[in-house]
Protein backbone atom coordinates (compact mmCIF):
# COMPACT_ATOMS: atom_id res chain seq x y z
CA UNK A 1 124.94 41.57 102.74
CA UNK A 2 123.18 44.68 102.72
CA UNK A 3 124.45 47.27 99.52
CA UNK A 4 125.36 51.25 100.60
CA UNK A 5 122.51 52.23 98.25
CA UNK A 6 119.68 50.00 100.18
CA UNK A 7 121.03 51.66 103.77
CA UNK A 8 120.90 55.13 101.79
CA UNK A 9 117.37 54.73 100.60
CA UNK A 10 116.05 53.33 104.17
CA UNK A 11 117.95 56.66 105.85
CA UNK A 12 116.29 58.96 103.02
CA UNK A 13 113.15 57.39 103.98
CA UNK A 14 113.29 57.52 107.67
CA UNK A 15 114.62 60.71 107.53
CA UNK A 16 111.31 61.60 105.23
CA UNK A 17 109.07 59.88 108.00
CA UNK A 18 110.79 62.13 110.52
CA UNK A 19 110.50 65.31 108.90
CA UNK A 20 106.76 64.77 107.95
CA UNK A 21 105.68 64.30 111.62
CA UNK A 22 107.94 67.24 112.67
CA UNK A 23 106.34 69.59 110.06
CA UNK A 24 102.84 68.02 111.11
CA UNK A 25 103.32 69.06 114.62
CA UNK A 26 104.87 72.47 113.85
CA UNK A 27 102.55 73.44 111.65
CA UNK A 28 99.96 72.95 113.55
CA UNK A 29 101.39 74.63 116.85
CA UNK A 30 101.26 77.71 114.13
CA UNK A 31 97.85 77.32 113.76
CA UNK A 32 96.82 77.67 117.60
CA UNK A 33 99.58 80.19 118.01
CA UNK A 34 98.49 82.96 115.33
CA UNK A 35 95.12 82.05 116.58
CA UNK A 36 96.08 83.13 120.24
CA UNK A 37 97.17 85.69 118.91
CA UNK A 38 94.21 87.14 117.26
CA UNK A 39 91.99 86.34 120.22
CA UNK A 40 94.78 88.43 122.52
CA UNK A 41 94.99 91.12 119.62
CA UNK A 42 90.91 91.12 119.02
CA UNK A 43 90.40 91.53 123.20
CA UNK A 44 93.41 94.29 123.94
CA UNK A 45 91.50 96.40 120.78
CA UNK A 46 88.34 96.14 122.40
CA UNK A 47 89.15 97.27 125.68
CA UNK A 48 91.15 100.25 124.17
CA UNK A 49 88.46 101.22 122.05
CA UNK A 50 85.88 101.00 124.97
CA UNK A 51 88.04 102.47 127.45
CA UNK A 52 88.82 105.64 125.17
CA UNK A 53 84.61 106.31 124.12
CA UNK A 54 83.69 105.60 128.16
CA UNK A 55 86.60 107.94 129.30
CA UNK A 56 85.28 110.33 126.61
CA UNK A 57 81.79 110.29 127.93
CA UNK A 58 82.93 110.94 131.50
CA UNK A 59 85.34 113.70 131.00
CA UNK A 60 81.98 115.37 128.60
CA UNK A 61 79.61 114.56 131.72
CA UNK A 62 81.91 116.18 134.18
CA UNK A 63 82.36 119.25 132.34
CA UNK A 64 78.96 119.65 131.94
CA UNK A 65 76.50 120.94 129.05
CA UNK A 66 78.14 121.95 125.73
CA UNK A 67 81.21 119.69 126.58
CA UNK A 68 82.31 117.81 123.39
CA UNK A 69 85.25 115.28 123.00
CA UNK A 70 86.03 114.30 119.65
CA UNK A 71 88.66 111.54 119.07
CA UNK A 72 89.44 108.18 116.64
CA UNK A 73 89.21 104.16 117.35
CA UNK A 74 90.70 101.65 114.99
CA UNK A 75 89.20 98.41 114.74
CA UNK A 76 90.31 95.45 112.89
CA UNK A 77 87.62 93.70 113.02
CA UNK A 78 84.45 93.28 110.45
CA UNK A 79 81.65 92.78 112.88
CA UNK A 80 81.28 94.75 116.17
CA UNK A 81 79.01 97.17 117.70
CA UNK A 82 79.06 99.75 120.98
CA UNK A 83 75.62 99.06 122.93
CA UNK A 84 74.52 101.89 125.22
CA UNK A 85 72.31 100.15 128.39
CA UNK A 86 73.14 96.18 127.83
CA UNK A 87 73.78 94.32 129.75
CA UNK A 88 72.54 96.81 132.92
CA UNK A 89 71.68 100.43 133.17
CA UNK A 90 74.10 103.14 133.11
CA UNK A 91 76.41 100.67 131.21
CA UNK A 92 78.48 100.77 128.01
CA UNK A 93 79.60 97.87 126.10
CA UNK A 94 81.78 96.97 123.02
CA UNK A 95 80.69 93.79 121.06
CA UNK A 96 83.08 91.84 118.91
CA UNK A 97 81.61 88.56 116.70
CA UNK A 98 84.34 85.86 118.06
CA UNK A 99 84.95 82.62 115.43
CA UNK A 100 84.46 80.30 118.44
CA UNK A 101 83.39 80.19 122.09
CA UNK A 102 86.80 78.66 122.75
CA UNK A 103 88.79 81.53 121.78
CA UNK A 104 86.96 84.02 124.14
CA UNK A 105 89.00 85.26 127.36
CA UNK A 106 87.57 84.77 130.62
CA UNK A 107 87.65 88.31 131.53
CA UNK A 108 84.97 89.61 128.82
CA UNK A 109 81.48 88.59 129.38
CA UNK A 110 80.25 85.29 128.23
CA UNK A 111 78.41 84.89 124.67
CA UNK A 112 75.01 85.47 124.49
CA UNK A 113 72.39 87.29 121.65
CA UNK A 114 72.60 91.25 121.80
CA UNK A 115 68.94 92.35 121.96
CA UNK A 116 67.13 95.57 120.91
CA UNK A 117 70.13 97.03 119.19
CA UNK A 118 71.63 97.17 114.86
CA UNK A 119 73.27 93.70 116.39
CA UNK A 120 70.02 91.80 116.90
CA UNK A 121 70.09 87.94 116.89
CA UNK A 122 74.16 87.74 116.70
CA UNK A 123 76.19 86.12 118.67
CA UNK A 124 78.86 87.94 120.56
CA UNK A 125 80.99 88.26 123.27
CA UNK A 126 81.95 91.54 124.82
CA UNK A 127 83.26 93.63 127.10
CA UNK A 128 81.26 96.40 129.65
CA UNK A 129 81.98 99.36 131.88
CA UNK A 130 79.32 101.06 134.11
CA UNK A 131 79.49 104.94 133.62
CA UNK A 132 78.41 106.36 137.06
CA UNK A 133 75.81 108.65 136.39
CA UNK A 134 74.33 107.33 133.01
CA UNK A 135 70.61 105.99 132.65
CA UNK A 136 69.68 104.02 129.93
CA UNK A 137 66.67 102.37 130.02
CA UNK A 138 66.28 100.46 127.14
CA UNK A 139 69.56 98.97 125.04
CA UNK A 140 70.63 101.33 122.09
CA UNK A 141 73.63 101.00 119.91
CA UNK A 142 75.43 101.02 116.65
CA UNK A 143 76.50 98.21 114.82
CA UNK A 144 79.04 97.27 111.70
CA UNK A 145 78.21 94.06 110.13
CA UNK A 146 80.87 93.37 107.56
CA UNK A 147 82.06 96.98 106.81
CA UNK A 148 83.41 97.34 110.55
CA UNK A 149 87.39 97.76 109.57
CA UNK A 150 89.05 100.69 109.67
CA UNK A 151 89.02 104.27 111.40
CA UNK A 152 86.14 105.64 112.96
CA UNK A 153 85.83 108.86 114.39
CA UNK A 154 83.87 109.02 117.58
CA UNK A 155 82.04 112.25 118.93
CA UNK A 156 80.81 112.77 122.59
CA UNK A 157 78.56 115.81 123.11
CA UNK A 158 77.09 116.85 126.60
CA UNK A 159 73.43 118.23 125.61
CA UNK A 160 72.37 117.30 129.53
CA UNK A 161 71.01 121.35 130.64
CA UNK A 162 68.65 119.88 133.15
CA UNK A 163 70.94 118.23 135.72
CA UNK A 164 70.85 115.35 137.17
CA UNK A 165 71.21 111.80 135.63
CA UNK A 166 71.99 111.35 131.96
CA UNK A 167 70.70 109.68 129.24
CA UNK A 168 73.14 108.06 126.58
CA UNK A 169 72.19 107.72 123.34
CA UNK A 170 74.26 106.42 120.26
CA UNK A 171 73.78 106.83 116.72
CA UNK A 172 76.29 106.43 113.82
CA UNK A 173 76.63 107.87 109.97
CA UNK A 174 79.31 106.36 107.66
CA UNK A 175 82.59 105.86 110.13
CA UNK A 176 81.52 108.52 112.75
CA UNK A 177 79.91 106.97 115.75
CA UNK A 178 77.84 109.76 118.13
CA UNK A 179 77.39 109.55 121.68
CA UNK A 180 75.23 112.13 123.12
CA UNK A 181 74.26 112.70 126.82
CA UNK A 182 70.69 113.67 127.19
CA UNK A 183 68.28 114.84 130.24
CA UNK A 184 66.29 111.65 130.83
């Protein structure tokens, strides 16, 4: 006959058993959670950021020359950059470094190397918006590597007196990020 302290140790240990493959499963349901997370968190920053600078350069363009906007992005992230011209003309794009492939959402534009800008040779994934009017011929752009957290403030001049397409052109000192539109 079985004693009340035998069936008490087997319970404690099945109960144990139990409890280690529940926290085993939870914890790693965390894991893809908070990681979901940062990948929806990373994304929603990066079309804020980009939407605010291309809105920016718009408003400057239709206001014509002497037209400045001068405004702040946040970004969370370490490593990112704003190309002017990649991946087409008259574009403007916002480059985040992603930990994996896997965690990139469908909507931004697949991975790939950023050429010809401060991001050279990285691998990214990003997000573009075409800026009717704009005309950039070959990529230029600003890039963080590392030192990308925190506020930056972002100004958008109009120096455009000749009509007619623009030319953007970015350049960066510190935490300020310029945009200027040129006469091509």
């Amino acid at each position: 006959m079985r004693s009340d302290a035998q069936i008490t140790i087997e319970t404690v240990i099945l109960i144990g058993f139990f409890l280690l493959v529940l926290v085993g499963v939870t914890i790693t349901l965390n894991f893809n959670v908070s990681s979901a997370g940062r990948d929806a968190a990373r994304a929603l920053e990066m079309r804020s950021n980009l939407d605010a600078i291309a809105s920016a350069v718009e408003a400057v363009q239709a206001l014509g020359p002497g037209a400045e906007r001068t405004f702040w992005i946040v970004s969370n992230q370490k490593t990112w950059g704003i190309v002017a011209g990649y991946p087409e003309k008259g574009s403007l794009s916002y480059w985040v470094r992603w930990e994996s492939r896997h965690g990139v959402p469908d909507e931004l534009l697949s991975t790939g190397s950023v050429t010809g800008t401060p991001l050279s040779g990285a691998t990214f994934a990003g997000i573009a918006r075409k800026i009717p009017g704009t005309n950039t011929t070959t990529p230029v752009g600003v890039g963080y590597v590392n030192n990308g957290q925190g506020r930056f403030k972002v100004v958008v001049v109009n120096n455009n007196t000749a009509g007619g397409n623009a030319t953007l052109s970015i350049s960066a000192s510190g935490k300020v990020i310029t945009l200027t539109l040129e006469v091509p």
